[in-house]
PDB file of N, CA and C in Angstrom:
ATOM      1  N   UNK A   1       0.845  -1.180   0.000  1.00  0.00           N
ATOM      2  CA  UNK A   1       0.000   0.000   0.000  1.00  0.00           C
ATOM      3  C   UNK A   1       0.886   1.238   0.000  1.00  0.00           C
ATOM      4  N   UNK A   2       0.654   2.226  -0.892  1.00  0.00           N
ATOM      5  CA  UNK A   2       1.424   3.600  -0.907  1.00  0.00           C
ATOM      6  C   UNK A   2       1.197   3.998   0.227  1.00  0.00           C
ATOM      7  N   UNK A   3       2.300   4.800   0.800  1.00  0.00           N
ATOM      8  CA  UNK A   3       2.548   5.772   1.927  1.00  0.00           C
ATOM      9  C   UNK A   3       1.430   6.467   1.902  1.00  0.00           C
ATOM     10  N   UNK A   4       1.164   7.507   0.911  1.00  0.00           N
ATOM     11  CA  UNK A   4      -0.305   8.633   1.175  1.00  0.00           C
ATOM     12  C   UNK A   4      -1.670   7.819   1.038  1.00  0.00           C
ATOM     13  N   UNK A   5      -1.847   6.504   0.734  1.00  0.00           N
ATOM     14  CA  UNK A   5      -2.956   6.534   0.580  1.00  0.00           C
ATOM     15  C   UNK A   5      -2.839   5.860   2.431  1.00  0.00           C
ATOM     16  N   UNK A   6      -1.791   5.326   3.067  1.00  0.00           N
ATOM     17  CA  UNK A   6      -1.486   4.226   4.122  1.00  0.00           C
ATOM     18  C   UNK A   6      -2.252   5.257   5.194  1.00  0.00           C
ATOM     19  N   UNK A   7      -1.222   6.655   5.149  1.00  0.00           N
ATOM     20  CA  UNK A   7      -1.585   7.937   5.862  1.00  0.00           C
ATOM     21  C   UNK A   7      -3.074   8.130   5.734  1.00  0.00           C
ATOM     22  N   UNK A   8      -3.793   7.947   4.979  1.00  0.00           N
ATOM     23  CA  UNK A   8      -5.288   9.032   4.714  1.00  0.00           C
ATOM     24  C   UNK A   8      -5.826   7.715   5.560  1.00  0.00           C
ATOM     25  N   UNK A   9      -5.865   6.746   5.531  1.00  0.00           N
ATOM     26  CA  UNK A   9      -6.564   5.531   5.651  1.00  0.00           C
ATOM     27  C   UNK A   9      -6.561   5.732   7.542  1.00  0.00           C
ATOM     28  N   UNK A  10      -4.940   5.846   8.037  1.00  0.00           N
ATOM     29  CA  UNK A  10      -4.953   6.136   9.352  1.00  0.00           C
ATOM     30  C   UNK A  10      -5.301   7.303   9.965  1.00  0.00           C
ATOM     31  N   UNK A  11      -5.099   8.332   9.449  1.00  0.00           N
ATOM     32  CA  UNK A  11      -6.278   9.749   9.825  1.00  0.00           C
ATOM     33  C   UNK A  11      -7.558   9.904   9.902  1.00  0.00           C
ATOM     34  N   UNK A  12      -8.112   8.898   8.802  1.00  0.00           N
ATOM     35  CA  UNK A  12      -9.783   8.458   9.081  1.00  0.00           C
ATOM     36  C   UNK A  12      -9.954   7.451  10.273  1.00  0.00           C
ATOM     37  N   UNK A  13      -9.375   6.615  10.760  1.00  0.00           N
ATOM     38  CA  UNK A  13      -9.435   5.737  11.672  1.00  0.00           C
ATOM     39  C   UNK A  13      -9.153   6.150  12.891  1.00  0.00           C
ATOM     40  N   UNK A  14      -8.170   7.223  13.351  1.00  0.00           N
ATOM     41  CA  UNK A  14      -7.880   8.292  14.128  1.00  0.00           C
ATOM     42  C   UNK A  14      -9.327   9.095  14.644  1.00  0.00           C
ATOM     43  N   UNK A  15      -9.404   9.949  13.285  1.00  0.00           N
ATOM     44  CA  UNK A  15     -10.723  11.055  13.678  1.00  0.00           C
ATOM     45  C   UNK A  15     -12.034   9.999  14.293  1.00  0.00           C
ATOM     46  N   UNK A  16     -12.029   8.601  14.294  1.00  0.00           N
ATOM     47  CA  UNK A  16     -13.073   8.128  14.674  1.00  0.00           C
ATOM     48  C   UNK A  16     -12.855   7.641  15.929  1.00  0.00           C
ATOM     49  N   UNK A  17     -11.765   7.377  16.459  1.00  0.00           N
ATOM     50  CA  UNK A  17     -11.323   6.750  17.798  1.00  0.00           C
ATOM     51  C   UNK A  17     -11.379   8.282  18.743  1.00  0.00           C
ATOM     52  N   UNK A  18     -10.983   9.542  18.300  1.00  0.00           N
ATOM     53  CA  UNK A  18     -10.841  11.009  18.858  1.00  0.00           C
ATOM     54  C   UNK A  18     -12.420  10.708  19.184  1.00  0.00           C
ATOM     55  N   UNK A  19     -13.707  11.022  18.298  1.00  0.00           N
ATOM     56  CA  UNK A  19     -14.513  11.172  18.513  1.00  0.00           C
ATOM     57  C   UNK A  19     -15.473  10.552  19.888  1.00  0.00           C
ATOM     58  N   UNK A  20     -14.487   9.474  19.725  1.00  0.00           N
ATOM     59  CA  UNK A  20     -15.268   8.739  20.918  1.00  0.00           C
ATOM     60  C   UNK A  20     -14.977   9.122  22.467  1.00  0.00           C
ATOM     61  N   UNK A  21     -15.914   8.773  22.792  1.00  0.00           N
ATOM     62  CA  UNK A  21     -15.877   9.613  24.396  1.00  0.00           C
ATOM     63  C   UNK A  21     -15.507   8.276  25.401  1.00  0.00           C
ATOM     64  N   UNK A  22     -14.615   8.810  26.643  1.00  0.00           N
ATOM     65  CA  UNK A  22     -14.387   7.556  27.486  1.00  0.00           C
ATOM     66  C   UNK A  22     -13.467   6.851  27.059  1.00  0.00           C
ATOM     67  N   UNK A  23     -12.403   7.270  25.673  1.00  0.00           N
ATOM     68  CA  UNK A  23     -12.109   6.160  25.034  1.00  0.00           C
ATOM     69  C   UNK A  23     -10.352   7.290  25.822  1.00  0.00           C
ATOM     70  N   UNK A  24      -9.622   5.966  26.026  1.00  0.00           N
ATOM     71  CA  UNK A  24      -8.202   6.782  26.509  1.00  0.00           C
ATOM     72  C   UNK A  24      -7.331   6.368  25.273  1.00  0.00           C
ATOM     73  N   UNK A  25      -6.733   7.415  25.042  1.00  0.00           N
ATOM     74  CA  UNK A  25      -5.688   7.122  23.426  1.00  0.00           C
ATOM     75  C   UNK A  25      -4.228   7.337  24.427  1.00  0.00           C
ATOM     76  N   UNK A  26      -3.207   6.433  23.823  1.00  0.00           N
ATOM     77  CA  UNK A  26      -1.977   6.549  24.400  1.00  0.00           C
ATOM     78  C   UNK A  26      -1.099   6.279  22.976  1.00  0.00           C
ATOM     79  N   UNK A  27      -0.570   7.509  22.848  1.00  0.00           N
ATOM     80  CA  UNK A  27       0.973   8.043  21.849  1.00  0.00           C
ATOM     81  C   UNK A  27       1.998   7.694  21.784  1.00  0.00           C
ATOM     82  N   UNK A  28       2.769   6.682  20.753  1.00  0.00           N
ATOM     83  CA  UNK A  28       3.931   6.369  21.301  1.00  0.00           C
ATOM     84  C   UNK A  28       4.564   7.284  20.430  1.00  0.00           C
ATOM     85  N   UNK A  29       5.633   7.973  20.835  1.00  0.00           N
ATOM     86  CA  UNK A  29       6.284   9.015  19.301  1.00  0.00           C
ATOM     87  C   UNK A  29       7.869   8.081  19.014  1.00  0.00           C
ATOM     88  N   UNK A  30       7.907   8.680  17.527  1.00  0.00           N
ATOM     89  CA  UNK A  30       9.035   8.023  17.560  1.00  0.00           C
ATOM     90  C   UNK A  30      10.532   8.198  17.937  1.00  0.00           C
ATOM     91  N   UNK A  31      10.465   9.238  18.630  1.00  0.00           N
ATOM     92  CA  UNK A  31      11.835   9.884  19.847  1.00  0.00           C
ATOM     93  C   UNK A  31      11.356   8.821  20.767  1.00  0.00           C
ATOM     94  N   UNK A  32      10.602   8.227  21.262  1.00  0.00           N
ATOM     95  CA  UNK A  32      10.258   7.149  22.514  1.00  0.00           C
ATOM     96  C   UNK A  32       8.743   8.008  23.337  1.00  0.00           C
ATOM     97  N   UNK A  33       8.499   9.296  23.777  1.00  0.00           N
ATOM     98  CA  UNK A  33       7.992   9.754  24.518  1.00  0.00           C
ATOM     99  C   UNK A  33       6.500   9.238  24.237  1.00  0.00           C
ATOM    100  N   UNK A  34       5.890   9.088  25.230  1.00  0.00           N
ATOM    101  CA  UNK A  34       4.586   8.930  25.070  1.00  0.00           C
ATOM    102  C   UNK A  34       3.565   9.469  26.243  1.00  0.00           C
ATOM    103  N   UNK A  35       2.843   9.747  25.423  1.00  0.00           N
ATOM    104  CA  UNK A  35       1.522  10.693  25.642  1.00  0.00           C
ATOM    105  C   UNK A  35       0.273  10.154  25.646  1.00  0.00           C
ATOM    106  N   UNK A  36      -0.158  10.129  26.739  1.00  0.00           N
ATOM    107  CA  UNK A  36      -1.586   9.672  27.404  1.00  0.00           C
ATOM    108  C   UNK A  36      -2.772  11.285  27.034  1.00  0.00           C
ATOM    109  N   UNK A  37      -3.839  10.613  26.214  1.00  0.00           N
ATOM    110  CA  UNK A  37      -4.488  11.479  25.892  1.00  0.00           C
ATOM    111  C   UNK A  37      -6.119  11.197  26.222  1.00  0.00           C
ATOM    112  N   UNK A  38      -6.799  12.052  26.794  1.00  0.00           N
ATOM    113  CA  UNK A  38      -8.168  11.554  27.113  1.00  0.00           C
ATOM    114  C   UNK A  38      -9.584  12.568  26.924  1.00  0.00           C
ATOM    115  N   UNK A  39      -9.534  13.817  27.024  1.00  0.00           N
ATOM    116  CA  UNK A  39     -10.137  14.739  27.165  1.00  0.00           C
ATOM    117  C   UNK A  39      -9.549  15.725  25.815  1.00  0.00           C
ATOM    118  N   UNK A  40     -10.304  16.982  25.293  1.00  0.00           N
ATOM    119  CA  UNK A  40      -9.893  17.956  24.860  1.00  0.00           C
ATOM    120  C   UNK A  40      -9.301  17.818  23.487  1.00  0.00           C
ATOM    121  N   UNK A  41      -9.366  16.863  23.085  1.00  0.00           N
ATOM    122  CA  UNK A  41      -8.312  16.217  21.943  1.00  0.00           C
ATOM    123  C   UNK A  41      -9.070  16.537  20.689  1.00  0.00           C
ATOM    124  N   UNK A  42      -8.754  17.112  19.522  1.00  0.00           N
ATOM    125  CA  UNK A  42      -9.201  17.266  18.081  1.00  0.00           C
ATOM    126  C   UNK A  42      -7.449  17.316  16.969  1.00  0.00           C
ATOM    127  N   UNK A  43      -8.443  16.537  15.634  1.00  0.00           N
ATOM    128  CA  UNK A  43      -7.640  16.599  14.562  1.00  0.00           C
ATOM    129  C   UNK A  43      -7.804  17.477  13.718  1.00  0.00           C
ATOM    130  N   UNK A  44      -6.802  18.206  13.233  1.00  0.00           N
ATOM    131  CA  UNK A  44      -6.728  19.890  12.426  1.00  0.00           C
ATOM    132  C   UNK A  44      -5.330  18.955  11.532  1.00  0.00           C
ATOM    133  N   UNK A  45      -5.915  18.971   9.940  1.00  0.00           N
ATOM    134  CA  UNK A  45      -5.023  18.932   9.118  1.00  0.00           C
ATOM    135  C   UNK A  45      -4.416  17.214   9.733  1.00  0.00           C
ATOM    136  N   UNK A  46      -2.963  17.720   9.551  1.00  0.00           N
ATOM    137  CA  UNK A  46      -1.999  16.309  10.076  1.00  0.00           C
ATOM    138  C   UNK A  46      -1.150  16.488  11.392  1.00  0.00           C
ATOM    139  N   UNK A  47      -2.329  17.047  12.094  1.00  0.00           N
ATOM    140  CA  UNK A  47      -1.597  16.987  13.514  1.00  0.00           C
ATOM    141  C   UNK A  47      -3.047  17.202  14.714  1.00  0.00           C
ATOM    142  N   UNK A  48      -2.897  16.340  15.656  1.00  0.00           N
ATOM    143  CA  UNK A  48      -3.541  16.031  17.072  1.00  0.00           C
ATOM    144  C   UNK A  48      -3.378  17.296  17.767  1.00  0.00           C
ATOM    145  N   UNK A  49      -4.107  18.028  18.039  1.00  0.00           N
ATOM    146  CA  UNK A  49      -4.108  19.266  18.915  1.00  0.00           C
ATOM    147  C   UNK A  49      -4.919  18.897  20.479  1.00  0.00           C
ATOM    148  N   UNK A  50      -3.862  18.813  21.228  1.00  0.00           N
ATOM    149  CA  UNK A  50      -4.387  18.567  22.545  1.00  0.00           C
ATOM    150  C   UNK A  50      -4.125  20.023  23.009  1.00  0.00           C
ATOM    151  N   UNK A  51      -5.434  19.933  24.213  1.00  0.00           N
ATOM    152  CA  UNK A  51      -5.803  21.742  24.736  1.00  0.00           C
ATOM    153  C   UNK A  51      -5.968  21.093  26.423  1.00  0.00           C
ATOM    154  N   UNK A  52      -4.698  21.538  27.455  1.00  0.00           N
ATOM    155  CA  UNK A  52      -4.703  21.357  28.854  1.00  0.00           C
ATOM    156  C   UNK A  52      -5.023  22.570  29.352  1.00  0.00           C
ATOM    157  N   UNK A  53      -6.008  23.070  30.297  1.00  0.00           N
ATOM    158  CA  UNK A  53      -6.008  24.337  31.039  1.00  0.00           C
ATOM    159  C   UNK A  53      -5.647  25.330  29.824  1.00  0.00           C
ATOM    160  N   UNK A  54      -5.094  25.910  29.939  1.00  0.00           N
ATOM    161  CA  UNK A  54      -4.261  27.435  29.115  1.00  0.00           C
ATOM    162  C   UNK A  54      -3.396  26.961  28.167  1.00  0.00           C
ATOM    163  N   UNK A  55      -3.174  25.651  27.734  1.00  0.00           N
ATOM    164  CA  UNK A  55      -2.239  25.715  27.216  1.00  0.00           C
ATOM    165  C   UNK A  55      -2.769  24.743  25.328  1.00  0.00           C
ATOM    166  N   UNK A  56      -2.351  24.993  24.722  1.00  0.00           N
ATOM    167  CA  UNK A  56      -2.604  23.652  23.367  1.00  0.00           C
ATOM    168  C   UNK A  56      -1.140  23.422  22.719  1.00  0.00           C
ATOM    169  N   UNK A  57      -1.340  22.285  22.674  1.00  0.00           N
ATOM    170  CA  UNK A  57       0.260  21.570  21.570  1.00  0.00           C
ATOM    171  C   UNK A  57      -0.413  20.899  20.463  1.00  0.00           C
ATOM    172  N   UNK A  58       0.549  20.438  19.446  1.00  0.00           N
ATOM    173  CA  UNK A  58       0.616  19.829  18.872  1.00  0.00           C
ATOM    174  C   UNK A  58       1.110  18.886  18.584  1.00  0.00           C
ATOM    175  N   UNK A  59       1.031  17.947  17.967  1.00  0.00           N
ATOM    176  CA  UNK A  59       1.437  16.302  18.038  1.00  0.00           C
ATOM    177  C   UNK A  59       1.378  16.034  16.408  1.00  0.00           C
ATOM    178  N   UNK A  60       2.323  16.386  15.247  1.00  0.00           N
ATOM    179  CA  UNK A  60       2.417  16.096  14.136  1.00  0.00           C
ATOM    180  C   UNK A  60       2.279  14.601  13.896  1.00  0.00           C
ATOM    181  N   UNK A  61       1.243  14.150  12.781  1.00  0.00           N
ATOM    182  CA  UNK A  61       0.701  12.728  12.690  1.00  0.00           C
ATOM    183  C   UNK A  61       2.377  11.791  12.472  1.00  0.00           C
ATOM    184  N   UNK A  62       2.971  12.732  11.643  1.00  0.00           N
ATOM    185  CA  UNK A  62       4.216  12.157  11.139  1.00  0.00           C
ATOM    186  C   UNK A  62       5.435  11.513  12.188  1.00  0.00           C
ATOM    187  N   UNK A  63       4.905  12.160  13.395  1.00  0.00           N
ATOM    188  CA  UNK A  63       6.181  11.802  14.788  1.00  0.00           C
ATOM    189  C   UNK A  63       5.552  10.533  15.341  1.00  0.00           C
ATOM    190  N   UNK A  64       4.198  10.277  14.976  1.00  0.00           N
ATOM    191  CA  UNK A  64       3.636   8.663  15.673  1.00  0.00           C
ATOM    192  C   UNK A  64       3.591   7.897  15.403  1.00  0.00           C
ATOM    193  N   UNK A  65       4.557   7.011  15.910  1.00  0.00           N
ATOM    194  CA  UNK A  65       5.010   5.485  15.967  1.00  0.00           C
ATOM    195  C   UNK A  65       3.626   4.408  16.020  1.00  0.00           C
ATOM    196  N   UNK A  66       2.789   4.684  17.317  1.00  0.00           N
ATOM    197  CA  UNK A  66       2.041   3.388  17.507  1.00  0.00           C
ATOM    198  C   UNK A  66       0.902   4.126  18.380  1.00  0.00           C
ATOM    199  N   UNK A  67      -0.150   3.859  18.303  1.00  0.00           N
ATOM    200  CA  UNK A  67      -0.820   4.455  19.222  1.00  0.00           C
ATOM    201  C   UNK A  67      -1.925   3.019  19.812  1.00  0.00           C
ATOM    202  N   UNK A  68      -1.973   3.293  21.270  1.00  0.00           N
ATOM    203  CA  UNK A  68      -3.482   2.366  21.840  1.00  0.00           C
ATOM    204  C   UNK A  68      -4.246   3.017  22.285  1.00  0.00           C
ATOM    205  N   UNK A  69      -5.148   2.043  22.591  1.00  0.00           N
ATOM    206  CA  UNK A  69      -6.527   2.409  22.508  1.00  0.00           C
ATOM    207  C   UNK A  69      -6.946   1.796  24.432  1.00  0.00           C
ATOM    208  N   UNK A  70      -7.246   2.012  25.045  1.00  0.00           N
ATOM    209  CA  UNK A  70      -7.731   1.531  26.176  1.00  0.00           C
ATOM    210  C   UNK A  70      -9.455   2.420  26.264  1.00  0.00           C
ATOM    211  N   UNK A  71     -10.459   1.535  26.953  1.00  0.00           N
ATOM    212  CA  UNK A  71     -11.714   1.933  27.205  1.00  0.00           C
ATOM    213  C   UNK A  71     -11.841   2.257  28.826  1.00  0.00           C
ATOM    214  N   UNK A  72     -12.026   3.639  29.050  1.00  0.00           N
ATOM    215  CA  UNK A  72     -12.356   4.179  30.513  1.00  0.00           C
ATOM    216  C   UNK A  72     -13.081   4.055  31.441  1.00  0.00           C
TER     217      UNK A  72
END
């Protein structure tokens, strides 16, 4: 499977796991760091915009290694 179509295929499968509520997403990046995500979370373009208190980051689709899925 081509790279861009591999990408579009996992951004649709993404925006549907985000949508869900209760659902805990955990980030593995590929520097190692990983990011537990649960609340506040939307997809803009090719990057995960998480929003804590005052603050929002970004999480470029391209830095993620592996992501799970756990139910809350």
């Amino acid at each position: 499977m081509p790279a861009k179509k591999k990408t579009n295929s996992f951004i649709k499968q993404l925006k549907k796991y985000i949508s869900i509520k209760g659902l805990e997403i955990v980030i593995h990046l590929v520097n190692g760091e990983v990011i537990e995500l649960q609340n506040n979370v939307r997809l803009e373009k090719n990057n995960i915009v998480v929003r804590n208190k005052n603050r929002e980051f970004h999480i470029p689709i391209s830095d993620i290694k592996s992501i799970d899925l756990y139910a809350a």
